[in-house]
Structures are given as C-alpha cells and as structure tokens.
N, C-alpha and C. Protein backbone atom coordinates (compact mmCIF):
# COMPACT_ATOMS: atom_id res chain seq x y z
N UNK A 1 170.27 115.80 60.85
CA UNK A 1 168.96 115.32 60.43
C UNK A 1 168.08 115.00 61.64
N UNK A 2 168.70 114.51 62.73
CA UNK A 2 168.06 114.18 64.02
C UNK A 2 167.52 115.49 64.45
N UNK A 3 167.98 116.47 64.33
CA UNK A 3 167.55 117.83 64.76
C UNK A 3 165.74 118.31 64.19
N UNK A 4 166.37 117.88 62.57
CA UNK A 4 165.13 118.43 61.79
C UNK A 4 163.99 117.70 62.49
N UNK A 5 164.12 116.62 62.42
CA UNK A 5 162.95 115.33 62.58
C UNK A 5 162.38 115.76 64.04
N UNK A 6 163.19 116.34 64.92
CA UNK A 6 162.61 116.91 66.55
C UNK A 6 161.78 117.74 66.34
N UNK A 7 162.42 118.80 65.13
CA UNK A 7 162.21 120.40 65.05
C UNK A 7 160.42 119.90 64.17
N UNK A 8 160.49 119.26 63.29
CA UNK A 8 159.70 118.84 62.27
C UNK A 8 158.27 118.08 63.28
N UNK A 9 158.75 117.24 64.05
CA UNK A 9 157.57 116.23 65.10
C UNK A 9 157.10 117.44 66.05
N UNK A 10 157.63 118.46 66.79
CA UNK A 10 157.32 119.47 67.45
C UNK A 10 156.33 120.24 67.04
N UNK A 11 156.57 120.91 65.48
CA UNK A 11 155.80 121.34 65.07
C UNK A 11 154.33 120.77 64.53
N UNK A 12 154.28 119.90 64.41
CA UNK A 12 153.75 119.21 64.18
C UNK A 12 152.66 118.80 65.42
N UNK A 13 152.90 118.79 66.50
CA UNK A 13 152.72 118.78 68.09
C UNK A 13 151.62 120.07 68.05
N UNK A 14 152.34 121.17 67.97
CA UNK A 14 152.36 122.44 67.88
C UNK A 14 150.89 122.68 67.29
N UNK A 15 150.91 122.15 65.97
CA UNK A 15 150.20 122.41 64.75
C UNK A 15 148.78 121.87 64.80
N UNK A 16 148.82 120.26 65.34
CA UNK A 16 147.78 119.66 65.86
C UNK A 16 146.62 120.75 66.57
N UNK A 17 147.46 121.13 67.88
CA UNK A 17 146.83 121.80 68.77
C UNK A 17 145.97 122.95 68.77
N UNK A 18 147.13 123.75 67.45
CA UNK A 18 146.20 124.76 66.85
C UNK A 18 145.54 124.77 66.31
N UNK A 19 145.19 123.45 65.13
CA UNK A 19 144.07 122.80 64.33
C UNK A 19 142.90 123.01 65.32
N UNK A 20 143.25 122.19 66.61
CA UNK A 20 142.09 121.44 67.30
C UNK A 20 141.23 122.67 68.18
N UNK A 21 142.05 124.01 68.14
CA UNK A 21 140.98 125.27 69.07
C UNK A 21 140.47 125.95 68.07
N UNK A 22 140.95 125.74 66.57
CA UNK A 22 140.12 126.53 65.53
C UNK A 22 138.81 125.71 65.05
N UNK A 23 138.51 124.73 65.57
CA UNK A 23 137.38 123.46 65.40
C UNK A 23 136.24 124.20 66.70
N UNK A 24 136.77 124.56 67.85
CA UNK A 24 136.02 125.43 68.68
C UNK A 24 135.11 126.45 68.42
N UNK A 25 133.23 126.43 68.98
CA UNK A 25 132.56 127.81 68.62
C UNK A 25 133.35 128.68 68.87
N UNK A 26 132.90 130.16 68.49
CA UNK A 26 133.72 131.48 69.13
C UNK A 26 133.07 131.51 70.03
N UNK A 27 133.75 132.01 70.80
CA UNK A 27 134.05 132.56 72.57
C UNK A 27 134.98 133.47 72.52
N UNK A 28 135.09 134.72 73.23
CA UNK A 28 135.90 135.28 73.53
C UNK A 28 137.61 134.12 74.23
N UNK A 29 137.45 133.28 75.09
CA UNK A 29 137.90 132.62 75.33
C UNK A 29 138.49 131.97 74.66
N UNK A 30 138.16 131.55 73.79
CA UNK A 30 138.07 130.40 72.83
C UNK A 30 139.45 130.90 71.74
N UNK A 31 139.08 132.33 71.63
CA UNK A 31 139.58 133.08 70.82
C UNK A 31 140.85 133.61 71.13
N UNK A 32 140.91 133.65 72.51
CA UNK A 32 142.38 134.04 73.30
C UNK A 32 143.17 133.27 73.13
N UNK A 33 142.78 131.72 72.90
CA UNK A 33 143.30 130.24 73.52
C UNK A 33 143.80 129.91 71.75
N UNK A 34 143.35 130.57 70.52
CA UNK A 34 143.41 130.22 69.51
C UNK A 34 144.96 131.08 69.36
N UNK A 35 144.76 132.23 69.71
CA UNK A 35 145.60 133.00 69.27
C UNK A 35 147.07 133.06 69.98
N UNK A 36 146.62 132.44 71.09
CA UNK A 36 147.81 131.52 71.81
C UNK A 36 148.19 130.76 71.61
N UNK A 37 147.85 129.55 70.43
CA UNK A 37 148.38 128.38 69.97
C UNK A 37 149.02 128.90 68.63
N UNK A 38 148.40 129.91 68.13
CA UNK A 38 148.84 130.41 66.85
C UNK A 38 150.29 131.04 67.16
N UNK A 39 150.56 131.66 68.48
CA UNK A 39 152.23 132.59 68.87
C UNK A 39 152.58 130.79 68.51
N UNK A 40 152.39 130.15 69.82
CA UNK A 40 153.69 129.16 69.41
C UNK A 40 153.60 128.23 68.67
N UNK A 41 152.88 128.01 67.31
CA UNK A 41 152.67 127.26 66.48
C UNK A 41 153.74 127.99 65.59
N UNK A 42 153.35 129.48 65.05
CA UNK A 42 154.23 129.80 64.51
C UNK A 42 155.50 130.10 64.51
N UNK A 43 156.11 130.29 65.95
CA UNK A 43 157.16 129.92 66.55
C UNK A 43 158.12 128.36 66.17
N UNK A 44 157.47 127.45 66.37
CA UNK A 44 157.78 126.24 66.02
C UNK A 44 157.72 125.87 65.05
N UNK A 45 157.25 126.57 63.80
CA UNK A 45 157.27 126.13 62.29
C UNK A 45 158.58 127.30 61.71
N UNK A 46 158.15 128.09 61.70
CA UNK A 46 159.52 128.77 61.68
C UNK A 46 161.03 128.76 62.03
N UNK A 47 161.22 128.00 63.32
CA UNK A 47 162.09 127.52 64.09
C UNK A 47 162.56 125.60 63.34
N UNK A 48 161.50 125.21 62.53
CA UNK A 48 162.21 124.19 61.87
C UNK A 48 161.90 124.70 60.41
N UNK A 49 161.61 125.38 60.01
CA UNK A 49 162.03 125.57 58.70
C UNK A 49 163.04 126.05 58.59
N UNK A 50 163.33 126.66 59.59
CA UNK A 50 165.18 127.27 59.62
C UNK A 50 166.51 126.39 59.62
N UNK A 51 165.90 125.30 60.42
CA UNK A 51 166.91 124.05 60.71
C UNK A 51 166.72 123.14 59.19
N UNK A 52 165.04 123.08 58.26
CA UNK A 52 165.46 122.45 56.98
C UNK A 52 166.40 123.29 55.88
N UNK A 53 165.83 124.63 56.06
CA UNK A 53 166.51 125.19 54.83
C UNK A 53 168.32 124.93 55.40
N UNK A 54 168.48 125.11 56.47
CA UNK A 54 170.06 124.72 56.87
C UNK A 54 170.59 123.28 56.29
N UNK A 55 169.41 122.23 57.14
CA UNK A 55 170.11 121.15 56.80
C UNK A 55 169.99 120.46 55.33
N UNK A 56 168.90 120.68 54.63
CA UNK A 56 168.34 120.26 53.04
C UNK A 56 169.24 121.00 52.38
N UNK A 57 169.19 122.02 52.61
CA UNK A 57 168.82 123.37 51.20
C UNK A 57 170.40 124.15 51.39
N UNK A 58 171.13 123.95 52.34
CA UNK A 58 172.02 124.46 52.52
C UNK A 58 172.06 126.10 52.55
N UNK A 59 170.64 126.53 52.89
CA UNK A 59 170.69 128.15 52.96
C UNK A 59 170.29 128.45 54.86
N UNK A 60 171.24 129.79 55.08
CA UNK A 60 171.39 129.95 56.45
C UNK A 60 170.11 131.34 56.09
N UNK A 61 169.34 131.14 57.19
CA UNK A 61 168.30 132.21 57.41
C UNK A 61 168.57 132.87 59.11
N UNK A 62 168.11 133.60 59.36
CA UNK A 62 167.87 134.10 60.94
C UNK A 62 167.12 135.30 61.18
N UNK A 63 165.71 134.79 60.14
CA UNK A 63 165.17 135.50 60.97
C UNK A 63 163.66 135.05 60.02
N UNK A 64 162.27 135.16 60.68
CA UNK A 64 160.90 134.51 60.12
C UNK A 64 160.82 134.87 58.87
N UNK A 65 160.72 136.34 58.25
CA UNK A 65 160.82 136.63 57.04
C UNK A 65 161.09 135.76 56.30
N UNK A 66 163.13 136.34 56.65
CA UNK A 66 163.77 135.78 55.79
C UNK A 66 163.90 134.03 55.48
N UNK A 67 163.53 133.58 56.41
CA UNK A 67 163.47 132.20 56.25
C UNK A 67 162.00 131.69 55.50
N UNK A 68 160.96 132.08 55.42
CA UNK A 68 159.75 132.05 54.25
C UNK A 68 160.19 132.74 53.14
N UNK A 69 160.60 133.85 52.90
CA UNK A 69 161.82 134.11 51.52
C UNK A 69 162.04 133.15 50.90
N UNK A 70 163.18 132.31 51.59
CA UNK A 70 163.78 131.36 51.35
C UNK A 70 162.85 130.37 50.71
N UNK A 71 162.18 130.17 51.82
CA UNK A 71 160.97 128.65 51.44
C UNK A 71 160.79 129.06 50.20
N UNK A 72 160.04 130.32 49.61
CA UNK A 72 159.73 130.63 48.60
C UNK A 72 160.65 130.18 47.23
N UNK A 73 162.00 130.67 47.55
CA UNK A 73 162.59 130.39 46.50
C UNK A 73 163.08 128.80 46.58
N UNK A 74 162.69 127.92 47.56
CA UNK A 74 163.27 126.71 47.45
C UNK A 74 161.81 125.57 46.78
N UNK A 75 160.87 126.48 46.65
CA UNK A 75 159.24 125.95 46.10
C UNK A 75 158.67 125.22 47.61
N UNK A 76 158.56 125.76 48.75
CA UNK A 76 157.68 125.21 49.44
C UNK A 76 156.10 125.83 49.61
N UNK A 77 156.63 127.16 49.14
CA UNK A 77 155.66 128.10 48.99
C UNK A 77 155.36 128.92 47.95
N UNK A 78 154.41 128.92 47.47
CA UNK A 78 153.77 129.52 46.22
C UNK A 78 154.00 131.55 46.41
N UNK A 79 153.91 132.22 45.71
CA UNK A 79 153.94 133.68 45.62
C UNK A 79 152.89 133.75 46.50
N UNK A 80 151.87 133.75 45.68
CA UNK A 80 150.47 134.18 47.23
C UNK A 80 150.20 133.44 48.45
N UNK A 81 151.54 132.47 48.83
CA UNK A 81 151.49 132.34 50.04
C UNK A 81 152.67 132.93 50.85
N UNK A 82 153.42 133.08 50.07
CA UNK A 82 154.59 134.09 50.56
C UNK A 82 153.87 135.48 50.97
N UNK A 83 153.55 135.48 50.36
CA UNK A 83 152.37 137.00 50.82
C UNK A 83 151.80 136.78 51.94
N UNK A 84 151.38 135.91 52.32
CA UNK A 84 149.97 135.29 53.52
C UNK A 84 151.10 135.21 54.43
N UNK A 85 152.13 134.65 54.21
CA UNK A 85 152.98 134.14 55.42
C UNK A 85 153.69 135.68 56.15
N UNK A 86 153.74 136.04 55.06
CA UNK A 86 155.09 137.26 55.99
C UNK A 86 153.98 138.43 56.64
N UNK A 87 152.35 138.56 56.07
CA UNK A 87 151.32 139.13 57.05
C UNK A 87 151.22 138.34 58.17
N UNK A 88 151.70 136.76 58.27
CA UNK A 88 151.29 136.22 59.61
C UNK A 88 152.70 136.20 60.77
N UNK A 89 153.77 136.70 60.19
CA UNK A 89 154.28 136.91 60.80
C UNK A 89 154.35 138.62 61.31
N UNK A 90 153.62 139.38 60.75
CA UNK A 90 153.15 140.18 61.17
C UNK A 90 151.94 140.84 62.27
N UNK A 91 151.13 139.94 61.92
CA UNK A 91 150.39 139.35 62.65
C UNK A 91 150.56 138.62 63.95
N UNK A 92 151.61 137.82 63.93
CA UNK A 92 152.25 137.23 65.03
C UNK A 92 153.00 138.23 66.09
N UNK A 93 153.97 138.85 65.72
CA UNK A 93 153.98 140.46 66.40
C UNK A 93 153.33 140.97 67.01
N UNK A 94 152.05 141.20 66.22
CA UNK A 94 151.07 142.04 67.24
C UNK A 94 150.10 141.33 68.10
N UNK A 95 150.48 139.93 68.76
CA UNK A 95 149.79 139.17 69.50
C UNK A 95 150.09 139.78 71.05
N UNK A 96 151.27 140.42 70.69
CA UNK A 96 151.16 141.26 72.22
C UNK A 96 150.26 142.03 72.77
N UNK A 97 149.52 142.56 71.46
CA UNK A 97 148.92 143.84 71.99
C UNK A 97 147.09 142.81 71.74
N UNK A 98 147.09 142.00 72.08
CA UNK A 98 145.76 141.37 71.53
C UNK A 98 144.72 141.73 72.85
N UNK A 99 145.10 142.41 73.77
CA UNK A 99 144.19 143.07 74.95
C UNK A 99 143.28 144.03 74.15
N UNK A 100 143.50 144.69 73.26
CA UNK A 100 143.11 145.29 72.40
C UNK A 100 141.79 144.18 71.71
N UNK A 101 140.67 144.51 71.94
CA UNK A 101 139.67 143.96 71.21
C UNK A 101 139.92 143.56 69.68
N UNK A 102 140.16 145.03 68.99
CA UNK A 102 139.94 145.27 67.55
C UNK A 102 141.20 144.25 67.28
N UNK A 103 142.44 144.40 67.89
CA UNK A 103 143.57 143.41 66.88
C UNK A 103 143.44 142.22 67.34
N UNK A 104 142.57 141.48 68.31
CA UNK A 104 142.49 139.88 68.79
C UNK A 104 141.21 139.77 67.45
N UNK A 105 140.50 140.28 67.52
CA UNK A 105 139.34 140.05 66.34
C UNK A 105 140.08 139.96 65.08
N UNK A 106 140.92 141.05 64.68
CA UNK A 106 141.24 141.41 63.57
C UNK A 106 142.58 139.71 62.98
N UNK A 107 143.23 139.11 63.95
CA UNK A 107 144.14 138.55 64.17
C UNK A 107 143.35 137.07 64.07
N UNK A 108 141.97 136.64 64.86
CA UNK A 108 141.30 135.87 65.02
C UNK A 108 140.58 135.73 63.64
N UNK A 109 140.07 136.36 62.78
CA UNK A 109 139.93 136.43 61.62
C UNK A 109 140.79 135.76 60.26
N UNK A 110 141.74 135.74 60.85
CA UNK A 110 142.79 135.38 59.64
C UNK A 110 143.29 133.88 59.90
N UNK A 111 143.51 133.48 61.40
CA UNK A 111 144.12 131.85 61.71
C UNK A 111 143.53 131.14 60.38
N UNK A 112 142.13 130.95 60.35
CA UNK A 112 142.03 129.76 59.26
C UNK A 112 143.16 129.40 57.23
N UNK A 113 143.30 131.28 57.52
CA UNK A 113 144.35 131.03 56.19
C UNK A 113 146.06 131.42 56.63
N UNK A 114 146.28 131.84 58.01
CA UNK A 114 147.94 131.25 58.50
C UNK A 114 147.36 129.56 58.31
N UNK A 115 146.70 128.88 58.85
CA UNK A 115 146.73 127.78 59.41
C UNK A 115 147.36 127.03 58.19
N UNK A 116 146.63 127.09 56.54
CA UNK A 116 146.72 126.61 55.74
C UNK A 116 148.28 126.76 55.01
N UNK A 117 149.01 127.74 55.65
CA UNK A 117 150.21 128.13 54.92
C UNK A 117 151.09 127.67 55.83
N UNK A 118 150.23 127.30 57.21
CA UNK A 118 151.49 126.45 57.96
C UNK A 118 151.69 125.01 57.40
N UNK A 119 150.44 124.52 57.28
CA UNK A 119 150.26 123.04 56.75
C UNK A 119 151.04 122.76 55.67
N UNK A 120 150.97 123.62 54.41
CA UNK A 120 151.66 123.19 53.58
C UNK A 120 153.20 123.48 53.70
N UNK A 121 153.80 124.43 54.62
CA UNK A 121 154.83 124.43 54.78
C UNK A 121 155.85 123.00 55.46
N UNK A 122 154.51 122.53 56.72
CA UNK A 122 155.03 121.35 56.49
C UNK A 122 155.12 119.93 56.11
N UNK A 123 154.20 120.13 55.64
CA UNK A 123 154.14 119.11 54.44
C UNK A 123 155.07 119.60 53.35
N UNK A 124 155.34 120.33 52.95
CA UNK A 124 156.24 120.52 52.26
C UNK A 124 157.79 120.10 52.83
N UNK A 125 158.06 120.29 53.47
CA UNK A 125 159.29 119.87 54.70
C UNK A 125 159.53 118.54 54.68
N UNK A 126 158.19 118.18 55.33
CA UNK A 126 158.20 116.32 55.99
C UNK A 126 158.12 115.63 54.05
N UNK A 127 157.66 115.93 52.53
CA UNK A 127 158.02 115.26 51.88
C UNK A 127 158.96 115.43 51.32
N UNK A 128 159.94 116.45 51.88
CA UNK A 128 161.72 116.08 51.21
C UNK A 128 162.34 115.39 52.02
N UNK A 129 161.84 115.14 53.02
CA UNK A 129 163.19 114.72 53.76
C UNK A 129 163.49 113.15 53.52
C-alpha cells in the first residue's frame, strides 16, 4: 500500500504540472513544454494504475493498454473513455516524432481531453483506497 500512495502522490506531482502548462497562451514553446509534461504525466499515471490494479484489484497488467482495459473493467473508466485513453496512449508514442509540426499540433490538440481521463483515473484510484 506504501507503494501505491508514492506511485498515487507522484502522479499526482506529475499531473499538477501538466494542468499548470495547459493554463499557458499557445506558443510554439509553450506547446513543446505541454507535450513534455504530457510523456511523463502519462508515464506516471499508468505506472500507478498498474501498482492499484495489483494491489486493490488483484489483477496483474504490463503493459498501458492493457492496464486501462483493466481500469475499464474494474469501473474507473467509462467505455468512451477507454476509447480516449488507449488514443492517448497512442498518442503518447508518437511524442517522439513531435519535430514534426503536423503531429506536435495534432497531439497538442487533444491534451485538454487526455488531461480529463487522467483526472478521473485518479480520482478514481485515490477514492478506493
């Protein structure tokens, strides 16, 4: 449980931060710096939803998908956010190639509704425990 509560406050850390550059005008800059909080935001929500569904839920995941799957069937996440989530982990993927104008725009476009499917994921998390 000590694990979750690290994994859970991190993200949370994480999550803040990315809130606070999507409050930013656009800037090209602005926009780099968003999509950089978004890699390791989603990194870190993923990385403790893996450790709740382990330690709550008693289901082993290993890997982003499959671990929002999961959420899904454990009710942290609704159908049409299961949908939203596994494009943002798709999305998250192609943050490599965000030198690319069209996919930093295309990627920058969407944070405000990952953002919302991170939130409730953990809020969903932090009220079982």
């Amino acid at each position: 449980m000590n694990l979750l509560r690290k994994k859970l406050g991190d993200s949370k850390k994480a999550f803040k931060t990315f809130e606070e550059i999507l409050e930013e005008p656009y800037s090209v800059i602005a926009r780099d710096a968003a999509i950089q909080r978004f890699e390791y935001t989603v990194e870190a929500v993923w990385k403790c939803l893996q450790v709740y569904l382990t330690e709550k839920e008693g289901i082993e995941c290993y890997s982003p998908k499959s671990c929002l799957r999961d959420a899904r069937a454990v009710g942290l996440l609704g159908e049409e956010e299961l949908v939203t989530a596994l494009e943002m982990i798709d999305d998250r993927n192609l943050t490599a190639h965000t030198y690319h104008q069209e996919v930093a725009e295309k990627i920058y476009k969407k944070l405000g509704t990952y953002s919302k499917v991170m939130e409730k994921l953990l809020e969903g998390m932090e009220a079982k425990l």
